[in-house]
PDB file of N, CA and C in Angstrom:
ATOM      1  N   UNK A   1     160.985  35.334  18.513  1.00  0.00           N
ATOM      2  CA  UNK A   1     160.892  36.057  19.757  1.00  0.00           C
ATOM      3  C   UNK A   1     160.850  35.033  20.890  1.00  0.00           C
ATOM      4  N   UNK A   2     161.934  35.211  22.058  1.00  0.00           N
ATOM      5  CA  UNK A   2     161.885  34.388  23.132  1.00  0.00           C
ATOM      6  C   UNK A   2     160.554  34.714  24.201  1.00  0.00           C
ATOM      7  N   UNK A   3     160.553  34.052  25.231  1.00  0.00           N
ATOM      8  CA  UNK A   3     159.929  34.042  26.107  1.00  0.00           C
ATOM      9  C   UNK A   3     159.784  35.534  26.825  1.00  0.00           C
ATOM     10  N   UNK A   4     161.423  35.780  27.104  1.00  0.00           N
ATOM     11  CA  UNK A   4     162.043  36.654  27.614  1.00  0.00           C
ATOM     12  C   UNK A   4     162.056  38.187  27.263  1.00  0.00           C
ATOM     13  N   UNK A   5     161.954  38.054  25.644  1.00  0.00           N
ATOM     14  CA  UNK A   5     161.953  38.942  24.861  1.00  0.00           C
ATOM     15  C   UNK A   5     160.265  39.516  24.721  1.00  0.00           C
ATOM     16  N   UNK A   6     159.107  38.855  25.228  1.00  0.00           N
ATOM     17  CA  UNK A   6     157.899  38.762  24.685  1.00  0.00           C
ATOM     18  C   UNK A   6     157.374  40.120  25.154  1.00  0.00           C
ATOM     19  N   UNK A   7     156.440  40.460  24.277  1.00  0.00           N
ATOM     20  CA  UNK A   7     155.528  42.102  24.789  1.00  0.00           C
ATOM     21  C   UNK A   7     154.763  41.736  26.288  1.00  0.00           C
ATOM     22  N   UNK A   8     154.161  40.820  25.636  1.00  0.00           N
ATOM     23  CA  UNK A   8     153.394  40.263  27.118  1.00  0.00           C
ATOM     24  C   UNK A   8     153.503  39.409  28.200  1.00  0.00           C
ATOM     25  N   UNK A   9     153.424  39.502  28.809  1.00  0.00           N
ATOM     26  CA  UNK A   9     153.373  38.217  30.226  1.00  0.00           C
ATOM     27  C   UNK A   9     152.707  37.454  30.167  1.00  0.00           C
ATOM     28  N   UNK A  10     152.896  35.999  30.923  1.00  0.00           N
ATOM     29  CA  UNK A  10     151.651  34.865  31.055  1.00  0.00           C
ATOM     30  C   UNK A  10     151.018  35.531  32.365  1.00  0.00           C
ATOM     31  N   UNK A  11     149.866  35.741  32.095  1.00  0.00           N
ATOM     32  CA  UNK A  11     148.593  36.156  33.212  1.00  0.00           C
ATOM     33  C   UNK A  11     148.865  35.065  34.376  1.00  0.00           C
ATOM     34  N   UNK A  12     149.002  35.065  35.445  1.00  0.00           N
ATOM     35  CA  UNK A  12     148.532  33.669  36.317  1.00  0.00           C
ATOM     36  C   UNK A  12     146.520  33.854  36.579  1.00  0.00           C
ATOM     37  N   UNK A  13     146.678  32.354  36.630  1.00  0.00           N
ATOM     38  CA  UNK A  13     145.302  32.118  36.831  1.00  0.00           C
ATOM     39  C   UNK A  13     144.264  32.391  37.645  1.00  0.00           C
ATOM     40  N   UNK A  14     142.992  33.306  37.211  1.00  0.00           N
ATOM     41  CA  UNK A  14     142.116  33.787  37.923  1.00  0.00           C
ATOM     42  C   UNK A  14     141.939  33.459  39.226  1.00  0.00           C
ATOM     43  N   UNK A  15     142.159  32.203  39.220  1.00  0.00           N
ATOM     44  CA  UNK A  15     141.647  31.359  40.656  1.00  0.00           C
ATOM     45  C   UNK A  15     141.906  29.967  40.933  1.00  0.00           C
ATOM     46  N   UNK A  16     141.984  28.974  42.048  1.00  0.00           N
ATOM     47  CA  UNK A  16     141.656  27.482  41.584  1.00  0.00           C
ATOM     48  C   UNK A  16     141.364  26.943  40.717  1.00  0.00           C
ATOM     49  N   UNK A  17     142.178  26.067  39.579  1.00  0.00           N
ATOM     50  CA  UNK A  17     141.208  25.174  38.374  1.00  0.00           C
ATOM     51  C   UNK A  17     140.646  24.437  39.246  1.00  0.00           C
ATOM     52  N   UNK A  18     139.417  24.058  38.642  1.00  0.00           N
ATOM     53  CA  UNK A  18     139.093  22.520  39.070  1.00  0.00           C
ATOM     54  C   UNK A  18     139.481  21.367  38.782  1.00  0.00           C
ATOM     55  N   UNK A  19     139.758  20.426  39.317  1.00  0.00           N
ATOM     56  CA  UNK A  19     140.287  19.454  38.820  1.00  0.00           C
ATOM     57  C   UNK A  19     139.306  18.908  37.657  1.00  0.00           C
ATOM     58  N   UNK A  20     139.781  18.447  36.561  1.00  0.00           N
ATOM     59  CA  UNK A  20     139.161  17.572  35.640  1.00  0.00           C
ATOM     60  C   UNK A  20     138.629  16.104  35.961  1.00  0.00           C
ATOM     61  N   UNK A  21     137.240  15.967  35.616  1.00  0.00           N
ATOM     62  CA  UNK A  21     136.301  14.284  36.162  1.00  0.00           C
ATOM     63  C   UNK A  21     136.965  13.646  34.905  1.00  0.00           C
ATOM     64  N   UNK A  22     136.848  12.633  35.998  1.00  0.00           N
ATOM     65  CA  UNK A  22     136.751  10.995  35.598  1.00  0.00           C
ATOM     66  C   UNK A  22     135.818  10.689  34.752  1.00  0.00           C
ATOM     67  N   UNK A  23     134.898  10.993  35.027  1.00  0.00           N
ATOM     68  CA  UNK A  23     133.689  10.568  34.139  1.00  0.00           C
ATOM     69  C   UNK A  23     132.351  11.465  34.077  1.00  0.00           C
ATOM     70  N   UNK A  24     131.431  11.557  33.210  1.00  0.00           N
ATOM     71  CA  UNK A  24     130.304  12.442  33.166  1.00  0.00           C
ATOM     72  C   UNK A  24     129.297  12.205  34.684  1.00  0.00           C
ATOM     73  N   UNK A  25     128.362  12.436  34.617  1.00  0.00           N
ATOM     74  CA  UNK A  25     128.243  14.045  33.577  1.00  0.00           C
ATOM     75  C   UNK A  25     129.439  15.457  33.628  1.00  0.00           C
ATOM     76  N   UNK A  26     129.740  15.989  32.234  1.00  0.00           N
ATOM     77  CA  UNK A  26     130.534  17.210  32.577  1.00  0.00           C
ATOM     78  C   UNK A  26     129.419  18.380  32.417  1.00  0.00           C
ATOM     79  N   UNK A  27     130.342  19.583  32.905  1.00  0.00           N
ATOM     80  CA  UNK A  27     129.392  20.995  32.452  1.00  0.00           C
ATOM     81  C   UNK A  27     129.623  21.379  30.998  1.00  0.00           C
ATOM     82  N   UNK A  28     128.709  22.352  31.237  1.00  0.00           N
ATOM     83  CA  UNK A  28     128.370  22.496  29.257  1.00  0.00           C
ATOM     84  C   UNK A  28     129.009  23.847  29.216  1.00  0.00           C
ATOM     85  N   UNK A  29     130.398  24.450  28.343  1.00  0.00           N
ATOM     86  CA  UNK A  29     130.622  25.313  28.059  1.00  0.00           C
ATOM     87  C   UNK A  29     129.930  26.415  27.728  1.00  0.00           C
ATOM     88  N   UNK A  30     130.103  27.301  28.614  1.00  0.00           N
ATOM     89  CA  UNK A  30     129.495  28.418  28.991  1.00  0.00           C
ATOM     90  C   UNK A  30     129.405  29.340  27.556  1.00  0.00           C
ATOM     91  N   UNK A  31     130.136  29.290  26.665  1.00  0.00           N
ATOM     92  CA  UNK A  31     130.208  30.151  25.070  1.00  0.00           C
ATOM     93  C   UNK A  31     129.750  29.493  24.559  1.00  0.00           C
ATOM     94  N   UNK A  32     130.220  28.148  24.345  1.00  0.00           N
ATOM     95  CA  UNK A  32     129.583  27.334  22.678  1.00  0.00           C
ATOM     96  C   UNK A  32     128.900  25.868  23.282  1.00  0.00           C
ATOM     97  N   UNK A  33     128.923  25.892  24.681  1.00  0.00           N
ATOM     98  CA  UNK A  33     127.690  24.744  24.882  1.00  0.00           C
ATOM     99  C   UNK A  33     128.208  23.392  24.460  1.00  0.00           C
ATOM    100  N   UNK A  34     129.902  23.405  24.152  1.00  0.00           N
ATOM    101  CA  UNK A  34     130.484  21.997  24.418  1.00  0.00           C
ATOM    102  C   UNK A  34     130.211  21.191  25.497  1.00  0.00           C
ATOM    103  N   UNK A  35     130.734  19.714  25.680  1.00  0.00           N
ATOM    104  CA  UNK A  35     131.141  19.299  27.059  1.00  0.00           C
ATOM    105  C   UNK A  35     132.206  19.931  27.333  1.00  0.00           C
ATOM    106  N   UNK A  36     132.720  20.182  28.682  1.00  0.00           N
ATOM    107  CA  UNK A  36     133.699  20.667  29.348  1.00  0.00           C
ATOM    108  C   UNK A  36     134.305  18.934  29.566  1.00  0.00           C
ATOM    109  N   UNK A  37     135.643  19.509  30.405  1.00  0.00           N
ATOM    110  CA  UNK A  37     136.451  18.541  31.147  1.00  0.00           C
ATOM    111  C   UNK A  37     135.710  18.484  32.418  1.00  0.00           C
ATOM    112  N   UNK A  38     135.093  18.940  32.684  1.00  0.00           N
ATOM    113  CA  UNK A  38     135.083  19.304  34.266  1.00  0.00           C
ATOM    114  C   UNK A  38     133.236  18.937  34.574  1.00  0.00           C
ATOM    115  N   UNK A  39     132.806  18.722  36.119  1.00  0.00           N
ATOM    116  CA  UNK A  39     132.004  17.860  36.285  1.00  0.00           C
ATOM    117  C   UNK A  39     130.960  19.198  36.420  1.00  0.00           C
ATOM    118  N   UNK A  40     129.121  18.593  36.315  1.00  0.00           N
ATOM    119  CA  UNK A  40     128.539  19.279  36.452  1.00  0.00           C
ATOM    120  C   UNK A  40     128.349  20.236  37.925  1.00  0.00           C
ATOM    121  N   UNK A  41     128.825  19.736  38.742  1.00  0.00           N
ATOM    122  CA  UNK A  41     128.734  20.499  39.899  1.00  0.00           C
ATOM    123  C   UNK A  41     129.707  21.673  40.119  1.00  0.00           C
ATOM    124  N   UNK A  42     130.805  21.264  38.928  1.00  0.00           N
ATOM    125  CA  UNK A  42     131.614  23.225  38.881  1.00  0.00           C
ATOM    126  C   UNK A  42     130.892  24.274  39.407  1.00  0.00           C
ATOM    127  N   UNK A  43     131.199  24.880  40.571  1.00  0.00           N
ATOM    128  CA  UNK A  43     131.101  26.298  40.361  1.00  0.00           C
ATOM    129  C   UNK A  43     131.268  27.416  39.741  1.00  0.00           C
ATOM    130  N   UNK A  44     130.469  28.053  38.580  1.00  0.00           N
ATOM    131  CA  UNK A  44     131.688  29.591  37.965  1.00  0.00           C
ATOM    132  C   UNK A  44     131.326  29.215  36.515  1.00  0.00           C
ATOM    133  N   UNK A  45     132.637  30.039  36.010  1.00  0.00           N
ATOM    134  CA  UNK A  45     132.428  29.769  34.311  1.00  0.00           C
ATOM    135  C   UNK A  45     133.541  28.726  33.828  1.00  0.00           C
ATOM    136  N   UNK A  46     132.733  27.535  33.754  1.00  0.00           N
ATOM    137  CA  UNK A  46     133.234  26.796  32.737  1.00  0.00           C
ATOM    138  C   UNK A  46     133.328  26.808  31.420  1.00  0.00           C
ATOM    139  N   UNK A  47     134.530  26.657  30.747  1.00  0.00           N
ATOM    140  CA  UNK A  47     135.052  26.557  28.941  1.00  0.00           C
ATOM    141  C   UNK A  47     135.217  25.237  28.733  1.00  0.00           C
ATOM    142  N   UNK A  48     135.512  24.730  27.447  1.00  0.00           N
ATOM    143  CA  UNK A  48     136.297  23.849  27.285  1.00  0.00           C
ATOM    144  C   UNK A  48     137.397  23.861  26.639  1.00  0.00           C
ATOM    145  N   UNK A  49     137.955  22.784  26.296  1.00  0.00           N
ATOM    146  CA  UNK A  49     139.145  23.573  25.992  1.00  0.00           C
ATOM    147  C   UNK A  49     139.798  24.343  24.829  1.00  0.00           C
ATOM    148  N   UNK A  50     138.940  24.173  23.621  1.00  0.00           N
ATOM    149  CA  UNK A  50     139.130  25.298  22.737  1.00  0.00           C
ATOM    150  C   UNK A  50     138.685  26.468  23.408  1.00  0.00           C
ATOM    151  N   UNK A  51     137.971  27.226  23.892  1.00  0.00           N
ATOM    152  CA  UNK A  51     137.329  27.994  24.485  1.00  0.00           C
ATOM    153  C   UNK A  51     138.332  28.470  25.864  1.00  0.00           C
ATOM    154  N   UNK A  52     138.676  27.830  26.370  1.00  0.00           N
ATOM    155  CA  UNK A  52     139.903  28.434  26.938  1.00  0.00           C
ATOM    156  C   UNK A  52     140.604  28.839  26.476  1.00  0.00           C
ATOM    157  N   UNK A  53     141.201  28.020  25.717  1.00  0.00           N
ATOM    158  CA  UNK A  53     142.327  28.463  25.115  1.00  0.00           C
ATOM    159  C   UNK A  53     142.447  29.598  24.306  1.00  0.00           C
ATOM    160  N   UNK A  54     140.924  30.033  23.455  1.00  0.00           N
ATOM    161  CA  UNK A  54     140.813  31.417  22.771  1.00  0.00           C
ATOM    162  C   UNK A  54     140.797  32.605  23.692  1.00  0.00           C
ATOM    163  N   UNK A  55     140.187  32.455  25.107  1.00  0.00           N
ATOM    164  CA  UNK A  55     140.109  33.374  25.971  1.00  0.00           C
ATOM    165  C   UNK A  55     141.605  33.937  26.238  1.00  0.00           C
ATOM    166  N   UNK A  56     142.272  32.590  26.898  1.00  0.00           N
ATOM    167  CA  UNK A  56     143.861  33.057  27.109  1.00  0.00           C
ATOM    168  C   UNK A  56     144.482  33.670  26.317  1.00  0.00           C
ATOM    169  N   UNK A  57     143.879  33.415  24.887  1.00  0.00           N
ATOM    170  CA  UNK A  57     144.816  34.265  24.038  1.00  0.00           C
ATOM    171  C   UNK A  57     144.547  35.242  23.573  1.00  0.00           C
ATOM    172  N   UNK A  58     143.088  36.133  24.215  1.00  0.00           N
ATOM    173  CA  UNK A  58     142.258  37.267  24.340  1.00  0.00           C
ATOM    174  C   UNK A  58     142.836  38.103  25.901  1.00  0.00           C
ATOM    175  N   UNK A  59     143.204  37.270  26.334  1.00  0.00           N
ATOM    176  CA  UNK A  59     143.903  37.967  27.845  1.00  0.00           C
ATOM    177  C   UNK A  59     145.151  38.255  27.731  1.00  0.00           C
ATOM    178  N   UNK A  60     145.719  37.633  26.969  1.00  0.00           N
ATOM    179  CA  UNK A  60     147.512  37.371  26.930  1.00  0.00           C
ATOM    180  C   UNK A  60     147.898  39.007  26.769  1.00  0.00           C
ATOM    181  N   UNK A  61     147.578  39.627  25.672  1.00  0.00           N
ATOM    182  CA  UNK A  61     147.699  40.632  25.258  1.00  0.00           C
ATOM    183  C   UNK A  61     146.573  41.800  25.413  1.00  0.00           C
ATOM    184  N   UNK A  62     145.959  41.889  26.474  1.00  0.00           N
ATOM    185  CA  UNK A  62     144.678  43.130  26.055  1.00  0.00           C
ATOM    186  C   UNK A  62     144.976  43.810  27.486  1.00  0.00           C
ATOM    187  N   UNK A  63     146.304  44.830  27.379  1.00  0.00           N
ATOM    188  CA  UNK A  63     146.677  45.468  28.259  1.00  0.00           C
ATOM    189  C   UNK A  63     146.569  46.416  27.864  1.00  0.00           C
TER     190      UNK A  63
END
């Protein structure tokens, strides 16, 4: 199945990413309490990136 052909659409993104730090401290994933990419002063809900990535693919399709 192409892109083109697909049931679902790519969602665009809730909002601004944050850019990803340079260096720690990061925030602690909001589900499983990983480090994130992203610095402790994020605003919002931070994932990391397994945890994103399961979400997106909980959004992709739940129309």
């Amino acid at each position: 199945m192409t892109d083109a052909t697909s049931y679902c659409g790519t969602p665009e993104p809730a909002g601004p990413k944050p850019e990803p730090a340079a260096e720690g401290p990061f925030a602690s994933c909001v589900l499983c309490q990983e480090p994130t990419e992203y610095p402790e002063s994020t605003k919002g809900i931070t994932l990391c990136p397994v945890c994103e990535w399961q979400e997106a693919q909980r959004m992709a399709c739940s129309g």
